[in-house]
Protein backbone atom coordinates (compact mmCIF):
# COMPACT_ATOMS: atom_id res chain seq x y z
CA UNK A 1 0.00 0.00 0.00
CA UNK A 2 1.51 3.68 -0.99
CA UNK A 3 1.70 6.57 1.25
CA UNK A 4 -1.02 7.76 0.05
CA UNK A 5 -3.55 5.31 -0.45
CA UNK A 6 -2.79 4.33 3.99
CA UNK A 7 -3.62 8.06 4.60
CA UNK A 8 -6.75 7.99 2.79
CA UNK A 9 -7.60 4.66 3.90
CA UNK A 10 -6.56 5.72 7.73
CA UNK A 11 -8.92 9.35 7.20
CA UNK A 12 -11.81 6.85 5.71
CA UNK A 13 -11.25 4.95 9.25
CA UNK A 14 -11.59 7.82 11.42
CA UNK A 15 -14.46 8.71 9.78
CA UNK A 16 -16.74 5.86 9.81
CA UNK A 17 -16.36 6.19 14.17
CA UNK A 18 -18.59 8.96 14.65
CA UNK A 19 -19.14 10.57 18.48
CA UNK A 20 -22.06 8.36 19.86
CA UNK A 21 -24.04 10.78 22.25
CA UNK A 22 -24.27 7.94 24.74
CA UNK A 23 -25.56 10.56 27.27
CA UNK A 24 -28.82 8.84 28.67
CA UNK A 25 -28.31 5.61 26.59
CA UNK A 26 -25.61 3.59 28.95
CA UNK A 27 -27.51 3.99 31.89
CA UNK A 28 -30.07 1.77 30.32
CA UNK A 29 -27.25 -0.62 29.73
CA UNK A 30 -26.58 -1.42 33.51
CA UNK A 31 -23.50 0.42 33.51
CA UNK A 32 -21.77 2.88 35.06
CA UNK A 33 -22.95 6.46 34.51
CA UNK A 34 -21.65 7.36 30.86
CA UNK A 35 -18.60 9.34 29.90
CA UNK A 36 -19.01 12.84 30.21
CA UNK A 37 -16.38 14.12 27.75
CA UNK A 38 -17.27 15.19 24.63
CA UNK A 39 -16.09 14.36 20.99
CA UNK A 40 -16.27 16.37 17.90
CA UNK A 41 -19.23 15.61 15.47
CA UNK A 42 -17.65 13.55 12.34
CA UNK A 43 -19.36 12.80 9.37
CA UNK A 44 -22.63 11.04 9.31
CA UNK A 45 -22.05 9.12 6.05
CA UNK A 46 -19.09 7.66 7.52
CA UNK A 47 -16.79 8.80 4.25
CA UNK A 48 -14.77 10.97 3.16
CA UNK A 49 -15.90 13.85 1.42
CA UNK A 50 -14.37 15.49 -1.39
CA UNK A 51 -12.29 18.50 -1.41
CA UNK A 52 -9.87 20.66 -2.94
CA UNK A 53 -7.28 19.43 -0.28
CA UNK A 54 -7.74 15.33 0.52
CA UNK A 55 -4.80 14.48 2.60
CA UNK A 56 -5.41 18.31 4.59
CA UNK A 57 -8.63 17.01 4.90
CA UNK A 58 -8.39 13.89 6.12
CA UNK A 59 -5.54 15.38 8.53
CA UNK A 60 -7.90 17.42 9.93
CA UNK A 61 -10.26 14.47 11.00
CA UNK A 62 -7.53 13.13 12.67
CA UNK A 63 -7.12 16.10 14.85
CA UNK A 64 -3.36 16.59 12.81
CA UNK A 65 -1.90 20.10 12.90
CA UNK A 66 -0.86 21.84 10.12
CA UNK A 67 2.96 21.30 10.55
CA UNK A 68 2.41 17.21 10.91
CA UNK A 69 0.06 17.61 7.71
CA UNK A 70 2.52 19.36 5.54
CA UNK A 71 5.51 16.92 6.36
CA UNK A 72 3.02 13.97 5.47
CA UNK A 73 2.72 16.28 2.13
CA UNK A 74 6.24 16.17 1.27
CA UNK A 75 6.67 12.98 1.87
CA UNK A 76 8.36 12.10 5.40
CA UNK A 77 7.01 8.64 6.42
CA UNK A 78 3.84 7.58 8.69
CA UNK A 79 6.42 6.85 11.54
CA UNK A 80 7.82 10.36 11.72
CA UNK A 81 4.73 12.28 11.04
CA UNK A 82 3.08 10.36 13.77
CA UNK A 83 5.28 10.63 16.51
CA UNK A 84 5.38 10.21 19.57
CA UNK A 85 5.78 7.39 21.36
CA UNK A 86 3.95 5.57 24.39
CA UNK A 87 0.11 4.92 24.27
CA UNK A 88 -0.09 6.81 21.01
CA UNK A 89 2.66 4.47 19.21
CA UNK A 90 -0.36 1.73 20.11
CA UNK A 91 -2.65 3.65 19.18
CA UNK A 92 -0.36 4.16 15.66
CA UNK A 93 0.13 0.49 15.03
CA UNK A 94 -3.32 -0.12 15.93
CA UNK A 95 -4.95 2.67 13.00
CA UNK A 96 -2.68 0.39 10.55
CA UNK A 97 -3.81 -2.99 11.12
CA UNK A 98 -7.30 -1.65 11.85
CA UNK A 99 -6.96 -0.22 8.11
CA UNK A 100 -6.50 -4.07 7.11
CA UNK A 101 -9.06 -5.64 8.93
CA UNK A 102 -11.13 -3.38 7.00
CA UNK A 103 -9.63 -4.37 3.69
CA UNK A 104 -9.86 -8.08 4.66
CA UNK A 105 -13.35 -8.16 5.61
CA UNK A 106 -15.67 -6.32 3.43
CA UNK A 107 -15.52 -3.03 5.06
CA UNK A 108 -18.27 -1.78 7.69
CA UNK A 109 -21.51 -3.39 7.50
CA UNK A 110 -23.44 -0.69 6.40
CA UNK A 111 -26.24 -0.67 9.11
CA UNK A 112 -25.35 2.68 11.83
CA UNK A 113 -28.14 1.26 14.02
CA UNK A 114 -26.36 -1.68 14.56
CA UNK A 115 -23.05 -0.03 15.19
CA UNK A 116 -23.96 2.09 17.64
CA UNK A 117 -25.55 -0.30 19.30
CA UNK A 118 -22.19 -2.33 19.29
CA UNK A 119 -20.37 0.78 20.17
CA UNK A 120 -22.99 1.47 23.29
CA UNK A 121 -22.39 -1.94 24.86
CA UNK A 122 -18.44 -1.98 23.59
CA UNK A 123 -18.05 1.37 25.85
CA UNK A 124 -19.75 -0.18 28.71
CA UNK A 125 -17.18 -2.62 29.00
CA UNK A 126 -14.67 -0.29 28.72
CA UNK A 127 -15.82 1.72 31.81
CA UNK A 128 -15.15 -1.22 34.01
CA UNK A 129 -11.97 -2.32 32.06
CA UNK A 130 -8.45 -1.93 33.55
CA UNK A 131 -7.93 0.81 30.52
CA UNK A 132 -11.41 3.00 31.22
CA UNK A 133 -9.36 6.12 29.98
CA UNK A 134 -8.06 4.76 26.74
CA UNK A 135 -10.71 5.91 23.46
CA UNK A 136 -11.90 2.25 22.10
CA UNK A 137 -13.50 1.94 19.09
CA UNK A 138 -15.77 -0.87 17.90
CA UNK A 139 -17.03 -1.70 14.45
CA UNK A 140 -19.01 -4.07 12.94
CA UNK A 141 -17.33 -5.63 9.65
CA UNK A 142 -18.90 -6.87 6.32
CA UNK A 143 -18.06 -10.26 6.49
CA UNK A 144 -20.70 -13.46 6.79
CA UNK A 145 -17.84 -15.51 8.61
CA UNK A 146 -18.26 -15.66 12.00
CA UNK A 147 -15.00 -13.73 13.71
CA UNK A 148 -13.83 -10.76 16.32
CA UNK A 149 -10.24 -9.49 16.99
CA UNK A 150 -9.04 -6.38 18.52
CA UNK A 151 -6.32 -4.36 17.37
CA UNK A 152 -3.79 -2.75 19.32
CA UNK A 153 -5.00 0.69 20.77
CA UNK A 154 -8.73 -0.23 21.52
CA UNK A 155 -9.84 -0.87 17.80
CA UNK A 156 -12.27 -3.71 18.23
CA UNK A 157 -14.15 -5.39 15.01
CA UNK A 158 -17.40 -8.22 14.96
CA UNK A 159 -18.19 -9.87 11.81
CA UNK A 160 -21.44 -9.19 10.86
CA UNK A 161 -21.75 -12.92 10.63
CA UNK A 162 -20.89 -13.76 14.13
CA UNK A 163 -23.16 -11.03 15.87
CA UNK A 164 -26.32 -12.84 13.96
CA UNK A 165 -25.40 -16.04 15.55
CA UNK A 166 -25.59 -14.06 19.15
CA UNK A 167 -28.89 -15.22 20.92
CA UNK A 168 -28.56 -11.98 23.96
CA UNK A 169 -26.72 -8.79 24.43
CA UNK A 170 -25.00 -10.85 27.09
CA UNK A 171 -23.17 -12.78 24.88
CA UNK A 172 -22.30 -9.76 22.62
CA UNK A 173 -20.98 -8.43 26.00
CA UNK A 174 -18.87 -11.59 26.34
CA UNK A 175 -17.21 -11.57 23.06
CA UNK A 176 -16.62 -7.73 23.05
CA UNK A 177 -15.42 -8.41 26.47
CA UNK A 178 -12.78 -10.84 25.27
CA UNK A 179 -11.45 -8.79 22.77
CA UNK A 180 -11.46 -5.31 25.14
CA UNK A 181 -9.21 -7.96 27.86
CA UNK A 182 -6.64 -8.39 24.80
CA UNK A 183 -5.76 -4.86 24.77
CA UNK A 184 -6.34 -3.65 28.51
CA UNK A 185 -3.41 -6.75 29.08
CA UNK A 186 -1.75 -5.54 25.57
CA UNK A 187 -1.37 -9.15 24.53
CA UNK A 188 -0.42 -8.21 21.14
CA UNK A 189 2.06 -5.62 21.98
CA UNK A 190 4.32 -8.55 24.16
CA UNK A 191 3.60 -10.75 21.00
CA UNK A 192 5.23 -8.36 18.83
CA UNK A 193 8.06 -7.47 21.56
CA UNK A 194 9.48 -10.66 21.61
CA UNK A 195 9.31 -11.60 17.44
CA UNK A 196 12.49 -11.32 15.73
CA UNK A 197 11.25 -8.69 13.40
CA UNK A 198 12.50 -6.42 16.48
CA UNK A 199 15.87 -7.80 15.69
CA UNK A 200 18.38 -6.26 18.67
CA UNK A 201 16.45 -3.11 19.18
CA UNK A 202 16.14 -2.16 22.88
CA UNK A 203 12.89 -0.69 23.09
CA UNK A 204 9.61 -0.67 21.16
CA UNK A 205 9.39 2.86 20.72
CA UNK A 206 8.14 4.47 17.42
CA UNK A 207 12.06 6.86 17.77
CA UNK A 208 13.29 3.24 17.35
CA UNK A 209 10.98 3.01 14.27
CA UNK A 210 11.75 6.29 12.76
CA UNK A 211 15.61 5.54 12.48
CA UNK A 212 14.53 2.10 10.12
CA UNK A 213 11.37 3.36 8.26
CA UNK A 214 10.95 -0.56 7.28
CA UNK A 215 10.70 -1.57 10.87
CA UNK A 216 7.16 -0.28 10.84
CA UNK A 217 5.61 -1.84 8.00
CA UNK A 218 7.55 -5.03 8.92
CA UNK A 219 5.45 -4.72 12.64
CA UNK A 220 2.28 -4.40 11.25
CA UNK A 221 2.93 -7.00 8.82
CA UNK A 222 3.76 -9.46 11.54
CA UNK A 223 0.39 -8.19 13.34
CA UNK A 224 -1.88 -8.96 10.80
CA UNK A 225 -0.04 -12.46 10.50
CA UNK A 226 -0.79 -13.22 14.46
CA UNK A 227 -4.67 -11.80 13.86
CA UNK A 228 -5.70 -13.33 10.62
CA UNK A 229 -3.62 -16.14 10.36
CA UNK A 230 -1.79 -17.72 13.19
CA UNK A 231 -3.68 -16.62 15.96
CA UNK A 232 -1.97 -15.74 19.68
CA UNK A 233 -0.61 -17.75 22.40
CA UNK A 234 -3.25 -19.99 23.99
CA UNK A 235 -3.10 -18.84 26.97
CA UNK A 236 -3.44 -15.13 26.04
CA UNK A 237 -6.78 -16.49 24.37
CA UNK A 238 -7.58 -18.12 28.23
CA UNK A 239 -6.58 -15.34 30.38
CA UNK A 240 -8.47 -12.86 27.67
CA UNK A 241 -11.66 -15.09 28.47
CA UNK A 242 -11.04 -14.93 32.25
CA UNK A 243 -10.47 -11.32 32.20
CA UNK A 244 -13.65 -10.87 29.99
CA UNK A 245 -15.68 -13.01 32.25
CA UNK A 246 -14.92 -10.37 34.70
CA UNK A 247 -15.10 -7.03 32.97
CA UNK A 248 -19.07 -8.45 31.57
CA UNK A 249 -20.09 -9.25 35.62
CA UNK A 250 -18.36 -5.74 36.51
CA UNK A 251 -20.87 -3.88 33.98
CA UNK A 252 -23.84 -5.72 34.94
CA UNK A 253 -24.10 -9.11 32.42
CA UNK A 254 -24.20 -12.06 32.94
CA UNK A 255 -21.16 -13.48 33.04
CA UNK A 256 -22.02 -16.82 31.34
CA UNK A 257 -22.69 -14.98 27.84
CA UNK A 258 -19.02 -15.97 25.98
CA UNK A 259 -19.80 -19.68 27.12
CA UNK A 260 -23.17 -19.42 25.35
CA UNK A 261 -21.49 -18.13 22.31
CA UNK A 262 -18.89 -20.78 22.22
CA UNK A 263 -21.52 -23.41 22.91
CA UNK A 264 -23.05 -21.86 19.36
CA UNK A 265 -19.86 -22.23 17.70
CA UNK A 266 -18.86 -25.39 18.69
CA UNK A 267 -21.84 -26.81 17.44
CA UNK A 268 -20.97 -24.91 14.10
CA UNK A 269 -17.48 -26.17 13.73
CA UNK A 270 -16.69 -28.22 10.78
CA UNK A 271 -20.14 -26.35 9.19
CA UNK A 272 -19.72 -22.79 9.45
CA UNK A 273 -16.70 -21.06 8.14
CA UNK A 274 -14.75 -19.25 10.78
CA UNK A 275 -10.97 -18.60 11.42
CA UNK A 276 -11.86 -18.67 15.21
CA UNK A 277 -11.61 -22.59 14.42
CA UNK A 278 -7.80 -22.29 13.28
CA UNK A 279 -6.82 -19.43 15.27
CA UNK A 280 -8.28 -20.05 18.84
CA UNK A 281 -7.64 -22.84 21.61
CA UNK A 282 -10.01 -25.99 20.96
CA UNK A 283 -13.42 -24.52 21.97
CA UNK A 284 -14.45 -27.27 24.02
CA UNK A 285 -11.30 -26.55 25.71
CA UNK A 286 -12.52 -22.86 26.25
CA UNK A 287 -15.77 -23.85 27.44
CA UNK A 288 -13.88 -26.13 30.23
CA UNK A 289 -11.93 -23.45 31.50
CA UNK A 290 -14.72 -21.04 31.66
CA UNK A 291 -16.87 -23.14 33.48
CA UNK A 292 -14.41 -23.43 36.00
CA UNK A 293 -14.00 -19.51 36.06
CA UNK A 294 -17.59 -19.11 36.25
CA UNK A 295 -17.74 -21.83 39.49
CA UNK A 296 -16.31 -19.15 41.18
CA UNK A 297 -19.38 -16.62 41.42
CA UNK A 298 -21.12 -17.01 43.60
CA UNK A 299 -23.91 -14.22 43.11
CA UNK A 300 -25.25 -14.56 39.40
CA UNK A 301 -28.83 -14.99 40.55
CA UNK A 302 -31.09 -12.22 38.44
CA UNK A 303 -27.88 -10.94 36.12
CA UNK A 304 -29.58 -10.17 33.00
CA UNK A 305 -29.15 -11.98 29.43
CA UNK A 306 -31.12 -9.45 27.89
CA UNK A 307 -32.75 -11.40 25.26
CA UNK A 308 -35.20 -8.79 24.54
CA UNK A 309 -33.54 -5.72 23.69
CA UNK A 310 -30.61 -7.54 21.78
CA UNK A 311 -33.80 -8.95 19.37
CA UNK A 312 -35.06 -5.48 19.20
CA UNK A 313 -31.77 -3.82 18.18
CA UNK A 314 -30.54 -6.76 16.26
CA UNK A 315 -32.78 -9.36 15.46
CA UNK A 316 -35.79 -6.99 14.32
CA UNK A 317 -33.07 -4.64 12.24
């Protein structure tokens, strides 16, 4: 992918998060009382609009000033422009392999009911997550396979395929859950730290980056291979389910919804088509562990599944 064409397609991803004016929404949600700060209105067509000026355009979407958009003009790489390092160096790597999720998987499903809906119970997760300060973003992709992954930086993506197979909001709030416990415990950043495509470099800083331009797309290239392909360490995929299990009883679910899900799946698995099968621990092996986990509540009498409103957002739409 050119320069260009990863600016535009990083501007196009900006856009199609819009501010959700939660206010009023989350407390229906069982959650805690919703954030109070506010975001700029974006674009409610989720794309890009045309101007005399793309890249200043899309620049300006991503909050960029003027002396960061006129380097990108002449040229100096993503690594540079985007500087500096820390949380926003995740939140860097992150925009780039969100940008190929989209690419991969049919681009957003095209219903903005159903996404905010995602993005309502996403960020009530997040407010009892270990990471309530970091800006998540959830999306639902255009893809009839059943899948979910998170990105470095709190991107977070649902086939539209898998959330049709959800029975409750309960379970959505157990997947998302899963995927929000990958980045709150960074589990792809220590992936990437200790792959070779770091070679001898001391610290996993986006300076470190800037001095070997090819160091970046090299990380990003590894990170899509660990997502899409090869899946992580096992047990990151059991500790992300443990640490999900807690973050959906901390906002109010039922903490049994991922085990429903992967009950679902495993039925579907030689059937339905779904990388979760080649890039996951053995299901029944997830459903094992869990119910172990879950053994140790001992007050989920009355936690809602909320069957009803998840048909009403969902099902009816």
């Amino acid at each position: 992918m050119n320069r260009l064409r990863r600016i535009v397609s990083l501007g196009i991803l900006c856009l199609i998060f819009p501010s959700m004016g939660c206010a009023g929404f989350l407390d229906d949600l069982l959650a805690p009382p919703p954030p109070t700060k506010q975001e700029p209105a974006s674009s409610q067509d989720g794309t890009a609009k045309e101007s005399p000026d793309l890249i200043q355009g899309l620049g300006e979407a991503f909050g960029l000033k003027k002396k960061k958009i006129d380097l990108l003009k002449k040229g100096v790489g993503v690594v540079e422009a985007l500087q500096p390092i820390g949380e926003e160096e995740e939140i860097v790597l992150g925009e780039a392999v969100a940008v190929e999720a989209f690419s991969r998987f049919g681009g957003e499903f095209p219903n903005q009911a159903w996404n905010r809906y995602l993005n309502l119970v996403g960020e009530t997760i997040v407010e009892v997550s270990d990471r309530p300060t970091l800006d998540f973003h959830f999306a639902i992709l255009n893809s009839q396979e059943q899948n979910a992954f998170a990105a470095p930086g709190g991107y977070i993506f649902i086939t539209v395929g898998l959330l049709k197979s959800l029975n409750n909001e309960a379970e959505l709030a157990g997947v998302l859950a899963h995927e929000v416990a990958h980045v709150t415990k960074q589990h792809m950043l220590e992936t990437i730290r200790r792959g070779a495509v770091l070679g001898s470099v001391s610290e996993f800083t986006l300076a470190a980056m800037k001095k070997d331009p090819k160091m970046f797309s090299n990380v990003i290239d590894q990170m899509t291979d660990v997502l899409f392909t090869k899946g992580l360490d096992q047990e990151k995929e059991f500790e992300a389910d443990v640490v999900g299990i807690e973050y959906a009883y901390r906002a109010g679910y039922h903490p049994q919804g991922l085990k429903d899900y992967l009950l679902t799946l495993a039925k579907a698995e030689g059937q339905a088509q779904s990388r979760f099968f080649t890039t996951h621990p053995s299901t029944r092996e997830r459903i094992g562990k869990i119910d172990t986990v879950l053994n140790g509540y001992s007050d989920l009498q009355g936690l809602p599944f909320l069957t009803t409103r998840f048909r009403q957002y969902v099902k009816a739409g």
